[in-house]
C-alpha atoms as a PDB file:
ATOM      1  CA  UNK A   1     -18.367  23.578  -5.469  1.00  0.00           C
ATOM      2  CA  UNK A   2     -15.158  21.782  -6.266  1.00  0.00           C
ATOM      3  CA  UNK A   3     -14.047  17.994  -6.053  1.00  0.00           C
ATOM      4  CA  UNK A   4     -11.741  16.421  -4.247  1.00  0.00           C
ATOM      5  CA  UNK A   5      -9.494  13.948  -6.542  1.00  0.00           C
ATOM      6  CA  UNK A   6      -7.707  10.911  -5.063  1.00  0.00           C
ATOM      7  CA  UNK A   7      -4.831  10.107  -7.206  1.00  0.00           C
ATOM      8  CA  UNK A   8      -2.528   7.459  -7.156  1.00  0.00           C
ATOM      9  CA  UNK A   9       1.038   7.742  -7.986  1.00  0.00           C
ATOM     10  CA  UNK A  10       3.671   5.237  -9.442  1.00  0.00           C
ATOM     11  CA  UNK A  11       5.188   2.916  -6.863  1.00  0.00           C
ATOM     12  CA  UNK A  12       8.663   3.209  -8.589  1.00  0.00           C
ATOM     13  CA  UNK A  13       8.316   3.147 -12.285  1.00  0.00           C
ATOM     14  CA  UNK A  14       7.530   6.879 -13.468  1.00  0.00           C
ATOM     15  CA  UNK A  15       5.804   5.278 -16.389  1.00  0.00           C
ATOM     16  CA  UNK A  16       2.928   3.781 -14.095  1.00  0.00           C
ATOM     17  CA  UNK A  17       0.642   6.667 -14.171  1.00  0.00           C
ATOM     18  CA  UNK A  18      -2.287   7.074 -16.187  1.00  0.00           C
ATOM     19  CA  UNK A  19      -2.986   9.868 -18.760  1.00  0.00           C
ATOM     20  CA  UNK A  20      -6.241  10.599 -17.008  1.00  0.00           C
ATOM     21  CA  UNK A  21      -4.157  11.264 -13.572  1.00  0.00           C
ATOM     22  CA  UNK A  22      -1.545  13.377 -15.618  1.00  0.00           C
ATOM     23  CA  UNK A  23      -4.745  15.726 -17.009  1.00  0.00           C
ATOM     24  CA  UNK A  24      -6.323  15.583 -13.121  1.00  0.00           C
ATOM     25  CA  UNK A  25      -3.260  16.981 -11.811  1.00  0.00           C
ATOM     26  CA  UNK A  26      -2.789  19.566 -14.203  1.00  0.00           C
ATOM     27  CA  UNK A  27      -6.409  20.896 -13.921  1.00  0.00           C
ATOM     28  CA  UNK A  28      -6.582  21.251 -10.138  1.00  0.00           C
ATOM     29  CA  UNK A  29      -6.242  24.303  -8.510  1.00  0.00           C
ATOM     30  CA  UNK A  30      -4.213  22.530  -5.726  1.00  0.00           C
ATOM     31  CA  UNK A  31      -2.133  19.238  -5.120  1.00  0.00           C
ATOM     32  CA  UNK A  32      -1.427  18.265  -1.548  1.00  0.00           C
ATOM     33  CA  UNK A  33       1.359  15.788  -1.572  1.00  0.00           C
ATOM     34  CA  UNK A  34       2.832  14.034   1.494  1.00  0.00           C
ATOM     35  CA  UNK A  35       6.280  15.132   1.009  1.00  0.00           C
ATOM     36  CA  UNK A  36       7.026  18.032  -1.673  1.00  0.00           C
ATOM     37  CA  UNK A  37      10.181  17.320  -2.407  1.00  0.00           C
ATOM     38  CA  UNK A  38       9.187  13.549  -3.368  1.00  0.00           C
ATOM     39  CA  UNK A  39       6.334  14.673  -5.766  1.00  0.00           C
ATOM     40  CA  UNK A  40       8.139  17.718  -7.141  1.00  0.00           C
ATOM     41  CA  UNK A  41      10.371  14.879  -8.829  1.00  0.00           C
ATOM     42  CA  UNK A  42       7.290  13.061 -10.529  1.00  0.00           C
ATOM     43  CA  UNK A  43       5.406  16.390 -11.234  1.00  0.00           C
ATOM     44  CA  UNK A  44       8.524  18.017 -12.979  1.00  0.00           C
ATOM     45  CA  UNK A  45       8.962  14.789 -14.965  1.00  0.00           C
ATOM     46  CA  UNK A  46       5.436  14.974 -16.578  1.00  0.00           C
ATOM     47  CA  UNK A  47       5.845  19.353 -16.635  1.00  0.00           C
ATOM     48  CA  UNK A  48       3.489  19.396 -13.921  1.00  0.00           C
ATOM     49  CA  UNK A  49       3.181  22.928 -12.534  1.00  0.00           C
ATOM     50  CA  UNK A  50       0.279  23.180 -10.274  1.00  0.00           C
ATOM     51  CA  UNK A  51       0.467  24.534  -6.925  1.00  0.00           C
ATOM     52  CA  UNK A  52       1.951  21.943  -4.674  1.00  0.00           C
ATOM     53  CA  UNK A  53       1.453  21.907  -0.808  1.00  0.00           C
ATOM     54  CA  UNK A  54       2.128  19.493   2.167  1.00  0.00           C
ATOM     55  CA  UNK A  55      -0.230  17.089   3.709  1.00  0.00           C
ATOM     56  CA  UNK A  56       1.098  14.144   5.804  1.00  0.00           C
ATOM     57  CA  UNK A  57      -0.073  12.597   8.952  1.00  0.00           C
ATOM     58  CA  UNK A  58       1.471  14.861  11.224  1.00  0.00           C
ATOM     59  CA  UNK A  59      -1.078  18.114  10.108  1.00  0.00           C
ATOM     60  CA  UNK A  60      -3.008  16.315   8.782  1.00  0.00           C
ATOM     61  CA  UNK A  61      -5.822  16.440  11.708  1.00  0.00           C
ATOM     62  CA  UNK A  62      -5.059  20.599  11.479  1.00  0.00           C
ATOM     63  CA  UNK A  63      -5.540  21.098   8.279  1.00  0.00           C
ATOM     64  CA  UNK A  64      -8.410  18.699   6.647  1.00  0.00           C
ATOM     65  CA  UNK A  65     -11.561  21.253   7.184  1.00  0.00           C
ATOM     66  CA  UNK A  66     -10.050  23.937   6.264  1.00  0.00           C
ATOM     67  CA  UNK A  67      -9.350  21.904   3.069  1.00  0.00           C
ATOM     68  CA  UNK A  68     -12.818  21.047   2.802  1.00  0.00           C
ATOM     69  CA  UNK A  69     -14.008  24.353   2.649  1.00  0.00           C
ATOM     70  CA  UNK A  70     -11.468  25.231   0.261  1.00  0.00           C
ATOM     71  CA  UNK A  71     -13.273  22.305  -2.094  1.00  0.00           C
ATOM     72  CA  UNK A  72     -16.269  23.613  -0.792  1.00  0.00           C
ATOM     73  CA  UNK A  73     -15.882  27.161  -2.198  1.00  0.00           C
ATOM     74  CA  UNK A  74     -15.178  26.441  -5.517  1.00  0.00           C
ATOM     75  CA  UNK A  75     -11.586  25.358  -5.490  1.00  0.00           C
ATOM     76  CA  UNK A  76     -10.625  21.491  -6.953  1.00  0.00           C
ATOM     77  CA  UNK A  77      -7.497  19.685  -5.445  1.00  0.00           C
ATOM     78  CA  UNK A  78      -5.659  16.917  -6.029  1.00  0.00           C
ATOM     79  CA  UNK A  79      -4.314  14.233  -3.369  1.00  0.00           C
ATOM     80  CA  UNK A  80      -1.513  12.533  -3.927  1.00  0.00           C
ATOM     81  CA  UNK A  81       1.371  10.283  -1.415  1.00  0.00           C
ATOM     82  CA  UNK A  82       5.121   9.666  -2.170  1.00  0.00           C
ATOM     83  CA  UNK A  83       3.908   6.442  -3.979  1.00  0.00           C
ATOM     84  CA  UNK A  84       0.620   4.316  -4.359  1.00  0.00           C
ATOM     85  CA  UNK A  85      -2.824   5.207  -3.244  1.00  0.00           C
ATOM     86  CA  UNK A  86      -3.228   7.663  -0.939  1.00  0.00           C
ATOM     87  CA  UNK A  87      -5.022   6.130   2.316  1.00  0.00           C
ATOM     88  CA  UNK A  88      -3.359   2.592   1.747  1.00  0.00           C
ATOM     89  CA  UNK A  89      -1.128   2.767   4.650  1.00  0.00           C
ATOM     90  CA  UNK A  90      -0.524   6.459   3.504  1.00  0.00           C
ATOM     91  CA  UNK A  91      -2.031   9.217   4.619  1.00  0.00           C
ATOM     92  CA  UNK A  92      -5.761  10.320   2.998  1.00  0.00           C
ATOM     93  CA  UNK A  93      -8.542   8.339   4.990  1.00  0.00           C
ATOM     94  CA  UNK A  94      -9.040  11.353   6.933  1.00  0.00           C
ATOM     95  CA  UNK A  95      -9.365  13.662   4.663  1.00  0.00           C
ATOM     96  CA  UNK A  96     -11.754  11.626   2.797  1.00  0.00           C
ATOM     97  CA  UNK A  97     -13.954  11.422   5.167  1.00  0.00           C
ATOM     98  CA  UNK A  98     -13.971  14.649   6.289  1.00  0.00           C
ATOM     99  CA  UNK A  99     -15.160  15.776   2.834  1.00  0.00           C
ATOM    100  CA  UNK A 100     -17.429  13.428   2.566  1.00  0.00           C
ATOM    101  CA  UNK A 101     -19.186  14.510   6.070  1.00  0.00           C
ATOM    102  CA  UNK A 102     -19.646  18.361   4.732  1.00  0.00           C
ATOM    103  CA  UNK A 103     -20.685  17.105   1.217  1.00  0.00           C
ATOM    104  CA  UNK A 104     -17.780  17.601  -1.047  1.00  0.00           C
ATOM    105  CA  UNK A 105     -17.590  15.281  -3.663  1.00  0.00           C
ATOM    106  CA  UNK A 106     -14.488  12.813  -3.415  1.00  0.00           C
ATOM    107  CA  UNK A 107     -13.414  10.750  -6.294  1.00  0.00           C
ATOM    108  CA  UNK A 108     -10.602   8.467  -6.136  1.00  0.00           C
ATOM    109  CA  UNK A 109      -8.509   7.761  -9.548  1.00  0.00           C
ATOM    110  CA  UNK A 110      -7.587   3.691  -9.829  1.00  0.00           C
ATOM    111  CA  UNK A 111      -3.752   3.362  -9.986  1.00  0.00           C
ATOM    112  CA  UNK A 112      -0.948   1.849  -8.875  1.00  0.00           C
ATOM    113  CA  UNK A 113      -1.481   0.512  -5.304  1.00  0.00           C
ATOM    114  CA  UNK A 114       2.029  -2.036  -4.416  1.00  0.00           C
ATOM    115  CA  UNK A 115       0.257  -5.177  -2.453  1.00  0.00           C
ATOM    116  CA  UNK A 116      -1.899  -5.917  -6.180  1.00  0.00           C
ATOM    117  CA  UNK A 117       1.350  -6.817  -7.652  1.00  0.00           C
ATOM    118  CA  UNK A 118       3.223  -8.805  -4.891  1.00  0.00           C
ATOM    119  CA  UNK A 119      -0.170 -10.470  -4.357  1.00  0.00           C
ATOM    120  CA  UNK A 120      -0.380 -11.703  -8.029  1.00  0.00           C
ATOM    121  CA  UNK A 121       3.190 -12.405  -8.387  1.00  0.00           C
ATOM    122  CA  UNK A 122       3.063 -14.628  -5.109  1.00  0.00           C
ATOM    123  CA  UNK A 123       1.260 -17.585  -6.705  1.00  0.00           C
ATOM    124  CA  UNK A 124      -0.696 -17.500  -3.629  1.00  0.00           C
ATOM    125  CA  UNK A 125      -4.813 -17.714  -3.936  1.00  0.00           C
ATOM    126  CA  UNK A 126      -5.807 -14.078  -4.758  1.00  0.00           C
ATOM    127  CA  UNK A 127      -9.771 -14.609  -5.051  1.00  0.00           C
ATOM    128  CA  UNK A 128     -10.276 -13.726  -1.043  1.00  0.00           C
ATOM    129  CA  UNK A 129      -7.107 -11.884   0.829  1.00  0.00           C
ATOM    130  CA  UNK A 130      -7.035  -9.734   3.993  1.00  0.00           C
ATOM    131  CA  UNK A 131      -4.834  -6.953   3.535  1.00  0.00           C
ATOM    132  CA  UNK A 132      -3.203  -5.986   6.943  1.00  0.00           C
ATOM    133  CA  UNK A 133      -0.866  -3.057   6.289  1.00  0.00           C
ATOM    134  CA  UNK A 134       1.702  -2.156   8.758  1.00  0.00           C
ATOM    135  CA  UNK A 135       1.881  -4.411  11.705  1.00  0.00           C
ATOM    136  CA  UNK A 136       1.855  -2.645  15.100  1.00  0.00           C
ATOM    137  CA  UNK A 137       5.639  -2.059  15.833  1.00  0.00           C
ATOM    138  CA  UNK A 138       5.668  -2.743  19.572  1.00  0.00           C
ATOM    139  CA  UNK A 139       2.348  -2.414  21.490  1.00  0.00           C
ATOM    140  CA  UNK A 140      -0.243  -5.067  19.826  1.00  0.00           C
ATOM    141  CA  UNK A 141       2.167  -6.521  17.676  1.00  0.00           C
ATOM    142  CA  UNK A 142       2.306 -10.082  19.159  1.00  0.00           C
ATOM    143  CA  UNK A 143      -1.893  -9.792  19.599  1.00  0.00           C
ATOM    144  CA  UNK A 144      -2.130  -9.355  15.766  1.00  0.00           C
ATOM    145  CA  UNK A 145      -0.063 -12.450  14.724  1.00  0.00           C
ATOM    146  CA  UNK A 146      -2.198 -14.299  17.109  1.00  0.00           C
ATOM    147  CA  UNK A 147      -5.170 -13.189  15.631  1.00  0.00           C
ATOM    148  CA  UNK A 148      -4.268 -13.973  12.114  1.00  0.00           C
ATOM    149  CA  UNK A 149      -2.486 -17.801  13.347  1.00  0.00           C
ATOM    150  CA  UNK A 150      -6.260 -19.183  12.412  1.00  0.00           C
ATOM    151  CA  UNK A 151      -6.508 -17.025   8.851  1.00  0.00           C
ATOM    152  CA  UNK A 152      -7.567 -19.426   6.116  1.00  0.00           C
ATOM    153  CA  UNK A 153      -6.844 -16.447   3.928  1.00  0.00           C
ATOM    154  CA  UNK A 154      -3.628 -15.128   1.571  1.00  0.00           C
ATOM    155  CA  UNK A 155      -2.223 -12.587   4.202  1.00  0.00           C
ATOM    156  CA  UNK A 156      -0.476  -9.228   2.805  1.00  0.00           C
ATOM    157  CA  UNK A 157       1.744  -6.876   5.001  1.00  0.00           C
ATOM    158  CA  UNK A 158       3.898  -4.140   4.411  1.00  0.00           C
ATOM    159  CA  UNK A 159       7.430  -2.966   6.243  1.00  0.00           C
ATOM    160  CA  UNK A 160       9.955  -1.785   6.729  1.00  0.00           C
ATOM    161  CA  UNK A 161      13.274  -2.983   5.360  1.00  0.00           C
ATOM    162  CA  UNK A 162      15.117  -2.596   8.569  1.00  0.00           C
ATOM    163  CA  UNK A 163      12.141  -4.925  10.190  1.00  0.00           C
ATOM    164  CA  UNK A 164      11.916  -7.679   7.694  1.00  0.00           C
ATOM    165  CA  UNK A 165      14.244 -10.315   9.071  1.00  0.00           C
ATOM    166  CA  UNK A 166      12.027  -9.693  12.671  1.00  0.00           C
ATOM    167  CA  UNK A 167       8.970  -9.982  11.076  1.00  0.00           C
ATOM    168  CA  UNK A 168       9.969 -13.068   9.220  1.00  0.00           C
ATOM    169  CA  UNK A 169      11.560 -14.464  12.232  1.00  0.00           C
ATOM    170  CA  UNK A 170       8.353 -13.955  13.964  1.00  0.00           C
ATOM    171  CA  UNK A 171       6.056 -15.561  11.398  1.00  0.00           C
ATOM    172  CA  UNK A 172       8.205 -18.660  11.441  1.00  0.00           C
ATOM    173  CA  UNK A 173       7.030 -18.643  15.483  1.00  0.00           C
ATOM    174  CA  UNK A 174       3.263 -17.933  14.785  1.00  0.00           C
ATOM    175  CA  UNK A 175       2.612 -19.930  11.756  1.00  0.00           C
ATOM    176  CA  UNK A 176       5.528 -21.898  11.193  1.00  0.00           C
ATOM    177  CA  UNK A 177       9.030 -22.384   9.527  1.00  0.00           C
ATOM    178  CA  UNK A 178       7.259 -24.166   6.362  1.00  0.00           C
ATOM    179  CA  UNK A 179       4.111 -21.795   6.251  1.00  0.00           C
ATOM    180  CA  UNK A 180       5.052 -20.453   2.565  1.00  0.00           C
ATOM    181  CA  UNK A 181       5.519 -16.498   2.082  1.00  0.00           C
ATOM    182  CA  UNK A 182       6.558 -13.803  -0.751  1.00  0.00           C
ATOM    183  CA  UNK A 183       8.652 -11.090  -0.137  1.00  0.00           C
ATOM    184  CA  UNK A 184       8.393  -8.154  -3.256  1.00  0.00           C
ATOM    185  CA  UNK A 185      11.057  -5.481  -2.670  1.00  0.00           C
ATOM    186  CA  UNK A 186      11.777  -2.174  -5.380  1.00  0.00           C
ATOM    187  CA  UNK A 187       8.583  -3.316  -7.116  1.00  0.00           C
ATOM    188  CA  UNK A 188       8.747  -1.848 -10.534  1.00  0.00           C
ATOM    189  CA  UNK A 189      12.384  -0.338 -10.107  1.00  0.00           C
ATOM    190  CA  UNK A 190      15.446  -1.175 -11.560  1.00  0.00           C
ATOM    191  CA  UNK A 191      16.219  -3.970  -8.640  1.00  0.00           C
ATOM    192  CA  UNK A 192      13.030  -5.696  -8.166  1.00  0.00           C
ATOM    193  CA  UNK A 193      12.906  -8.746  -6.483  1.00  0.00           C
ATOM    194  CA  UNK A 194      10.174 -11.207  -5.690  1.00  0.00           C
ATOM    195  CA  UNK A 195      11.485 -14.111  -3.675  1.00  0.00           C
ATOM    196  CA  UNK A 196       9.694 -17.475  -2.593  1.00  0.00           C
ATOM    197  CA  UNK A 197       9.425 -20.206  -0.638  1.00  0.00           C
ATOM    198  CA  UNK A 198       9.011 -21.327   3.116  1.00  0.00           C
ATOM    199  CA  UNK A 199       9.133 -18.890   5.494  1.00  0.00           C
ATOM    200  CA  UNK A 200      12.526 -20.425   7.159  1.00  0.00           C
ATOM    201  CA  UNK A 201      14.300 -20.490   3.551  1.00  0.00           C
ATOM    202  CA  UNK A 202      12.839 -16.731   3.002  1.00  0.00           C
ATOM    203  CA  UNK A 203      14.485 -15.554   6.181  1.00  0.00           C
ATOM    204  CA  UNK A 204      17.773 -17.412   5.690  1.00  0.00           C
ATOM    205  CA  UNK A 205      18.107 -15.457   2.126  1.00  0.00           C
ATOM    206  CA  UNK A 206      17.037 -12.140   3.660  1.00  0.00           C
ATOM    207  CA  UNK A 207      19.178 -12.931   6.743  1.00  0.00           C
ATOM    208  CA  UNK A 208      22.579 -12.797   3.979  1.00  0.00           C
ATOM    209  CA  UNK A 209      22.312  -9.784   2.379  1.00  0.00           C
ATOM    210  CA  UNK A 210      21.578  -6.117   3.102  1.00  0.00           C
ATOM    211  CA  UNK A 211      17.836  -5.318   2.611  1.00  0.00           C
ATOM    212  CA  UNK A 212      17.135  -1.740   1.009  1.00  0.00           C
ATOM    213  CA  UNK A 213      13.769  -0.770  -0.661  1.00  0.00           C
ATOM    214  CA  UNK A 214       9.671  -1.002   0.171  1.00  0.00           C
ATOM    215  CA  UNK A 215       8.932  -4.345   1.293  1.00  0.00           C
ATOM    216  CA  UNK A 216       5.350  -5.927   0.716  1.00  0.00           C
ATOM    217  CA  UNK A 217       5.204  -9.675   2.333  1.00  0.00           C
ATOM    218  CA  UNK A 218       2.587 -12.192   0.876  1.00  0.00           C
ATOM    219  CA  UNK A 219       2.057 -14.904   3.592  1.00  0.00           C
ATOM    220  CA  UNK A 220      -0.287 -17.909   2.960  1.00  0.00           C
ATOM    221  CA  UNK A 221      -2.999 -18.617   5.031  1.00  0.00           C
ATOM    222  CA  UNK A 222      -3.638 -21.574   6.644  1.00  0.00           C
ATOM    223  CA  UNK A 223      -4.530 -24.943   4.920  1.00  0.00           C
ATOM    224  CA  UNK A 224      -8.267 -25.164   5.138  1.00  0.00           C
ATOM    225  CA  UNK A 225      -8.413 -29.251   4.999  1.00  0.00           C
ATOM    226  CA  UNK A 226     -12.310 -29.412   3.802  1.00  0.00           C
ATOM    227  CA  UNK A 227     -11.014 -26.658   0.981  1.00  0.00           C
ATOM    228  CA  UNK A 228      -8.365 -28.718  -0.048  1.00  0.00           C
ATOM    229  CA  UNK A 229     -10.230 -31.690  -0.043  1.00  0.00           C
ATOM    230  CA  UNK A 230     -13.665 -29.989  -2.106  1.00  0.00           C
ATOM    231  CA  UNK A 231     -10.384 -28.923  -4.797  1.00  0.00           C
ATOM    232  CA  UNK A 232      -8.834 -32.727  -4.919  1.00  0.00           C
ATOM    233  CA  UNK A 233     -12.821 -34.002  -5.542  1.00  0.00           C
ATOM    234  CA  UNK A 234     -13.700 -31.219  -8.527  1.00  0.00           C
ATOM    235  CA  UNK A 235     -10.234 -32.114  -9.994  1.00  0.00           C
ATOM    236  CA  UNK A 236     -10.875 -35.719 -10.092  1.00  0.00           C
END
């Protein structure tokens, strides 16, 4: 039986990939990719010439047992998305767990993943976090941010660039103009920028200038008076 390999790919920089994902996806007998054409730049880069086929979210319900018996009779194959780890917002969750329910073996590669950056380079306590992904577009949208209006914890979203000013507009509404949030944009590329401060002097900066690039937004939770009190009593 073969193995199922999750492997995550750079975020921007083609330099972010390990040597022990480079040998994985060499090896394999297959890698599904999310789109070819994105891959087929990163695999041609590092003379990558394994077979390369497309898995995204809209086959991948189709597709995933035949997959699995693919793995199952002998063959090993590679997962990869256009950037990051694959079932992070990306698709690969149900593949995984398909595999896992007819006994292939999965094994998932650590890698570049882009909310661990923006987290750290927020400033913003990183010890407990709720990643939330993509916020529901329309339906649910406005039932998530009231959900998370009580979160005591660092808050990490991703989306879109062409959504950023409405999502920031709508945090200022739900947790307030001086709640203080990190936008990361083109992490690792050529342009990266990491900008900080309340949410009302975030949007106004986003609000004067074309936004291009993957967005990851770092929101503070909200101040926990008994925490902040326990860390003024172990400081003094």
């Amino acid at each position: 039986m073969g193995k199922l390999y999750i492997v995550p790919t750079p975020i921007g920089n083609l330099e972010d990939i390990t040597l022990r994902a480079l040998r994985i996806l060499k090896e394999v007998d297959l890698i599904l990719a999310e789109d070819t054409r994105t891959s087929s730049v990163l695999l041609r880069h590092y003379q990558v010439a394994t077979r390369l086929s497309s898995h995204h979210k809209f086959n991948e319900h189709k597709t995933v047992e035949h997959i699995a018996e693919l793995i199952l009779g002998g063959e090993n194959i590679a997962l990869i998305s256009d950037a990051g780890t694959p079932s992070i917002s990306d698709p690969g969750f149900l593949l995984t767990r398909t595999c896992l329910s007819m006994g292939v073996e999965v094994e998932c590669l650590p890698g570049a993943t882009a909310f661990v950056p923006a987290l750290v380079n927020s400033g913003f306590p990183s010890d407990r976090f709720c990643f939330e992904g993509f916020l529901p577009q329309k339906k649910g949208r406005q039932k998530k941010l009231k959900e998370l209006v009580e979160e005591t914890r660092t808050m990490i979203f991703y989306e879109s660039p062409f959504r950023l000013v409405k999502a920031l507009e709508q945090f200022a509404e739900y947790f307030g103009s001086e709640r203080r949030v990190s936008v990361s944009r083109e992490l690792s590329k050529l342009f990266e920028e990491n900008f900080r401060g309340t949410v009302a002097e975030v949007l106004a900066h986003f609000k004067s200038k074309t936004v291009k690039g993957e967005i990851v937004i770092v929101l503070e939770g909200k101040p926990d008076p008994k925490l902040n009190g326990k860390e003024e009593d172990e400081e003094d």
